[in-house]
Protein backbone atom coordinates (compact mmCIF):
# COMPACT_ATOMS: atom_id res chain seq x y z
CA UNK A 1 45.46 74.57 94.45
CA UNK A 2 46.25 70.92 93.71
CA UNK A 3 47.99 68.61 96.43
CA UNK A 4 50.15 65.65 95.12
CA UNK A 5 49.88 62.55 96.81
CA UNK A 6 50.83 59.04 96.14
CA UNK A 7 48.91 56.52 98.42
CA UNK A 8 50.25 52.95 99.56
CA UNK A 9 48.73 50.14 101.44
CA UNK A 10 50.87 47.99 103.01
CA UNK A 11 49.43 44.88 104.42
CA UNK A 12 51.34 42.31 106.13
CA UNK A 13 50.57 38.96 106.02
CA UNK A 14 52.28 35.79 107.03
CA UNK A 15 55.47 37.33 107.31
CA UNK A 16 55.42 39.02 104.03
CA UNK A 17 54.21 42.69 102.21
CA UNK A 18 51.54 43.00 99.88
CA UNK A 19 51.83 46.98 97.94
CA UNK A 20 49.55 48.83 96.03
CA UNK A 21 51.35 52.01 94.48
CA UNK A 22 49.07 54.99 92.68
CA UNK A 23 51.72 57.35 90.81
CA UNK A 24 51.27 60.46 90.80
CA UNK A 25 53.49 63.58 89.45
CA UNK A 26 56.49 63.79 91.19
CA UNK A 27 58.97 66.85 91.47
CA UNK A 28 61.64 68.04 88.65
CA UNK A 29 65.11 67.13 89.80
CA UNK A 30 66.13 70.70 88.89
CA UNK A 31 63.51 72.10 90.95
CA UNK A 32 64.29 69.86 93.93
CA UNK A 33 67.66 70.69 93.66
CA UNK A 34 66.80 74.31 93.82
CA UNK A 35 64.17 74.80 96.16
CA UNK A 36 65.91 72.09 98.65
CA UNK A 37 69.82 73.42 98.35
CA UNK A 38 70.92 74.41 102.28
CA UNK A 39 72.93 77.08 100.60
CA UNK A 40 73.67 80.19 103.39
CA UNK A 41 72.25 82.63 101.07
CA UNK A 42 69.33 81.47 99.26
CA UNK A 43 68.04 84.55 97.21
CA UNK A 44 65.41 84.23 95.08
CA UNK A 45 63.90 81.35 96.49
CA UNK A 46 60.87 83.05 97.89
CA UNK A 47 58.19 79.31 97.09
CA UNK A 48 58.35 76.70 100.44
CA UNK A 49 58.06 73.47 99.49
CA UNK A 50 56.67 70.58 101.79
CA UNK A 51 57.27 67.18 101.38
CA UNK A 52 55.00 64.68 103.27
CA UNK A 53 54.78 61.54 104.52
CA UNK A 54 51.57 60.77 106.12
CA UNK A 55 51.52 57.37 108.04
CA UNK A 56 48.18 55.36 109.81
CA UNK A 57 47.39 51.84 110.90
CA UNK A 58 44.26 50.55 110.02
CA UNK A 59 44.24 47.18 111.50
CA UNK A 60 46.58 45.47 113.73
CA UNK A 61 48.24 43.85 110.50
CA UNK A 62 48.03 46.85 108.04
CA UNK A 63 49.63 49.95 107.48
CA UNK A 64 48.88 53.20 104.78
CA UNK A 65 51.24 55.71 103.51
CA UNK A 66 50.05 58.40 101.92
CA UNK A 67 52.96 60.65 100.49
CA UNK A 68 53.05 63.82 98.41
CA UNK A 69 54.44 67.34 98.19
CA UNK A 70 53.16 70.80 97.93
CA UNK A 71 54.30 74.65 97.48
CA UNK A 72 52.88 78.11 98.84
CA UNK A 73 50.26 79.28 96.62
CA UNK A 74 47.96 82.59 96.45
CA UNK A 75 49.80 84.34 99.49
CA UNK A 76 49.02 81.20 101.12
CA UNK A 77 51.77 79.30 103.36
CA UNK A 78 52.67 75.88 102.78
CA UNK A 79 51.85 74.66 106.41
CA UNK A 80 48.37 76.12 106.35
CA UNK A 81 47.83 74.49 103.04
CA UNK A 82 48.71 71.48 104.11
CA UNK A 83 45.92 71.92 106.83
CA UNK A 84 43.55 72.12 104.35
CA UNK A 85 44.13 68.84 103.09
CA UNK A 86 44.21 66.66 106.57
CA UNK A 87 40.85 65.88 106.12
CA UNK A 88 41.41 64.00 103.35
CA UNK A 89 44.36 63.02 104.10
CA UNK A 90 43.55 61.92 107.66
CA UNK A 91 40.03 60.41 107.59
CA UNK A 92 39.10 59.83 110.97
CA UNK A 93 41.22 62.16 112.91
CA UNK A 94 38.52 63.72 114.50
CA UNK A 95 36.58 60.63 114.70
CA UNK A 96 33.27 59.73 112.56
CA UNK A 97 30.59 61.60 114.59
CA UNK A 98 29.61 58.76 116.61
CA UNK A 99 30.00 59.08 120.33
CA UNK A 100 32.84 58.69 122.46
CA UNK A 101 34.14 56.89 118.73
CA UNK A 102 37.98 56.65 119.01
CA UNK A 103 39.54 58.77 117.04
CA UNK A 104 42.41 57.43 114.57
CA UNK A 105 46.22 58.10 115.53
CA UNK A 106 48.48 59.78 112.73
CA UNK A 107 52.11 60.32 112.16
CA UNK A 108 53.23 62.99 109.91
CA UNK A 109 56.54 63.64 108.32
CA UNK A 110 57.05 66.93 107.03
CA UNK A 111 60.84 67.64 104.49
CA UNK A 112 60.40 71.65 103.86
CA UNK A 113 63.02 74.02 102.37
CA UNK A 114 62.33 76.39 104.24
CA UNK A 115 61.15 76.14 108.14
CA UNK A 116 57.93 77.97 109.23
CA UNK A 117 57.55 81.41 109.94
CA UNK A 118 55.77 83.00 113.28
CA UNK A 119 52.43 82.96 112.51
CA UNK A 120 52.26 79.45 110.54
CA UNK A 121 54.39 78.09 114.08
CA UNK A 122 51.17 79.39 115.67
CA UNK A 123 48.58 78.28 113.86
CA UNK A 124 50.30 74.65 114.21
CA UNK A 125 50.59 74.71 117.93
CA UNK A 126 47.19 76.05 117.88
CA UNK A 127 45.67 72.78 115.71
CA UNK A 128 48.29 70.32 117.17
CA UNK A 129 46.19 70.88 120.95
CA UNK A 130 42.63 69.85 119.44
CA UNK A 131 44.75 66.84 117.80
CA UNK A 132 46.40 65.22 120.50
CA UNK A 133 46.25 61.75 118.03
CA UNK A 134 48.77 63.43 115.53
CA UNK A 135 52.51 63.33 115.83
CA UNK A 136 53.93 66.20 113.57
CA UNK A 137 58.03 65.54 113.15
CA UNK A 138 59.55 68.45 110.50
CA UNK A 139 62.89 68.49 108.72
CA UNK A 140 63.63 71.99 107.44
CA UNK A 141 66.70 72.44 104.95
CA UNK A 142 67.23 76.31 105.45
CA UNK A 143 66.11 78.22 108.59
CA UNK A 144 63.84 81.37 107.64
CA UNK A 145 64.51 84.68 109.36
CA UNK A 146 66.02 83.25 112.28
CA UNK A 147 69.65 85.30 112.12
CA UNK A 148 68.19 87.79 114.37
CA UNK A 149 68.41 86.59 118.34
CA UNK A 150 64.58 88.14 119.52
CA UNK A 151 63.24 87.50 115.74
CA UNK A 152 59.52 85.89 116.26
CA UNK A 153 60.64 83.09 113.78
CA UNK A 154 62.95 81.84 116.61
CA UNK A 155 60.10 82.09 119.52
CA UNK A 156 57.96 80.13 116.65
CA UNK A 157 60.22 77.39 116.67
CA UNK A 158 60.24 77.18 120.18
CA UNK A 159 56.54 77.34 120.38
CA UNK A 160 56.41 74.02 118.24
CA UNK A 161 59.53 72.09 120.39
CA UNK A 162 57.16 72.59 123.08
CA UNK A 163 54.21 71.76 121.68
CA UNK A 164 56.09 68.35 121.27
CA UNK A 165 57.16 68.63 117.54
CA UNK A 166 60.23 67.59 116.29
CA UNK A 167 62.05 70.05 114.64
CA UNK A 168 65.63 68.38 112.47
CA UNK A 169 67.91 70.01 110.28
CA UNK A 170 68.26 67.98 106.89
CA UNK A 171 71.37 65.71 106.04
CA UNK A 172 72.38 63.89 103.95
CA UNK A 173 70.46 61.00 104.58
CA UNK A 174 67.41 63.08 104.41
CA UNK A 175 67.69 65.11 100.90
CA UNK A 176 68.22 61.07 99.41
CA UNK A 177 65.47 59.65 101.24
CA UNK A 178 63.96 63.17 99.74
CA UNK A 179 65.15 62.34 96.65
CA UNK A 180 64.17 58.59 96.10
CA UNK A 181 60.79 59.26 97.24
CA UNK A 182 59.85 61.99 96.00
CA UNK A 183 61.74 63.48 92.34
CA UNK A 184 61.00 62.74 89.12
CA UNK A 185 64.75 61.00 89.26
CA UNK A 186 64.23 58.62 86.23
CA UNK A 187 66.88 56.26 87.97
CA UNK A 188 69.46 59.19 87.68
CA UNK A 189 71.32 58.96 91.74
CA UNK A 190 71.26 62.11 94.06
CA UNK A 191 74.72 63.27 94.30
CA UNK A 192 75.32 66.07 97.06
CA UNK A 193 76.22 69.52 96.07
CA UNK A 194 79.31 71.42 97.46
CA UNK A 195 79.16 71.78 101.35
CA UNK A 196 76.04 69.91 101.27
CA UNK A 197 77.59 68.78 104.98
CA UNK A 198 78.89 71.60 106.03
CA UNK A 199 76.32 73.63 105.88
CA UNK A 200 73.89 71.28 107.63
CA UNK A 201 76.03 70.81 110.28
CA UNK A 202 76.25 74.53 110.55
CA UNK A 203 72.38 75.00 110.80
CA UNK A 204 72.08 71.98 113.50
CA UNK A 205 73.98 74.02 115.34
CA UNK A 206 71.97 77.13 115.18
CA UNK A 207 68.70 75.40 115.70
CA UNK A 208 70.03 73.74 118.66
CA UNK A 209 71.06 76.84 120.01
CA UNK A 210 67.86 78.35 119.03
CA UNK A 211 65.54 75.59 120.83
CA UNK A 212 67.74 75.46 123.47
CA UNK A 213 65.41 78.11 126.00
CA UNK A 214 62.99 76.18 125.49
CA UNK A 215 63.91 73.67 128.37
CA UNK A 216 63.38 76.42 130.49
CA UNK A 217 60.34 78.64 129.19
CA UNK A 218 56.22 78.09 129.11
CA UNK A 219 54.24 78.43 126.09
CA UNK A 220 52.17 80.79 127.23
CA UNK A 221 54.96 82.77 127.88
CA UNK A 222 56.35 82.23 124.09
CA UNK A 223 52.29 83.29 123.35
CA UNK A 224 53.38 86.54 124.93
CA UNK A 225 56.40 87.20 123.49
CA UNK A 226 54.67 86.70 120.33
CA UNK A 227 52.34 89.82 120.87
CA UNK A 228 49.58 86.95 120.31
């Protein structure tokens, strides 16, 4: 399994931005398109793709982006791959072995088609308490098997609101920042497919309904419900 990443270093001096770009492969536009469309019923689009922006300051004057995207693979989901590739992606997240070292602080964007199910909810609320230094935001176009009121994709979701992850519907604004950074566009401009709005207007609502217990429930609670 190969992860995709573009890296950028962006120093700032005297008021201005020096940039250092490695290209890398980006996505198809007709697989973007595809994978990323917040149609209602989205048969036949059983890959998750994960977009990711990956932002840490070295230095008081210098910032690096690292930025990439990858897809399930092997009967393995997108979020846990994703894990596999902090360490590189994160050097120094859990510090360099020295003593009471400081570990580095991390912000991490995730744009997925499809949010996470259950058990990958889990096994991020599980990692994101031994990484206190990482701030996880996601952006999910579709919602996965969360029609059902009691479905364990729902209590996932909550799980992660709780464990202080930001959970957005994408709109507009996010499938072109998508887009831009990310597609193979070959200057070619992202032009939003029928009910592009309405449909993401219609899925805020439902994930606001669907986070909305969480205000008033524990996580170990969610644990339980979970059968975990």
């Amino acid at each position: 399994v190969s992860c995709v990443v573009h890296h950028i270093s962006l120093a700032i001096e005297n008021g201005t931005f020096s940039l250092c770009l490695c290209l890398s492969v980006l996505l198809p536009r007709k697989k973007f398109i595809y994978h990323y469309k917040n149609v209602r019923w989205a048969r036949g689009r059983h890959e998750t793709y994960l977009c990711f922006v990956v932002k840490r300051r070295v230095g008081p004057d210098t910032l690096t982006f690292d930025f990439g995207h990858l897809r399930n693979r092997n009967g393995i989901h997108v979020e846990l791959l994703f894990l596999r590739y902090l360490g590189a992606l994160c050097p120094g997240l859990w510090g360099y072995g020295g003593t009471g070292e400081k570990r580095l602080s991390y912000s991490i964007t995730w744009f997925c088609s499809w949010s996470p199910c259950a058990n990958c909810s889990l096994r991020l609320c599980q990692f994101l308490s031994q990484t206190p230094n990482l701030r996880l935001r996601i952006f999910v176009s579709r919602l996965y098997f969360c029609d059902m009121e009691d479905s364990r994709e729902r209590e996932g979701l909550r799980m992660l609101k709780k464990a202080g992850v930001q959970i957005t519907v994408m709109s507009y604004k996010d499938f072109f920042y998508c887009w831009q950074t990310f597609v193979a566009r070959r200057a070619s401009q992202f032009k939003a497919w029928e009910e592009l709005q309405r449909n993401s207007v219609r899925l805020t609502r439902k994930l606001n309904r669907i986070l909305q217990p969480c205000e008033t429930e524990d996580l170990r609670d969610a644990f339980k419900l979970l059968g975990l």
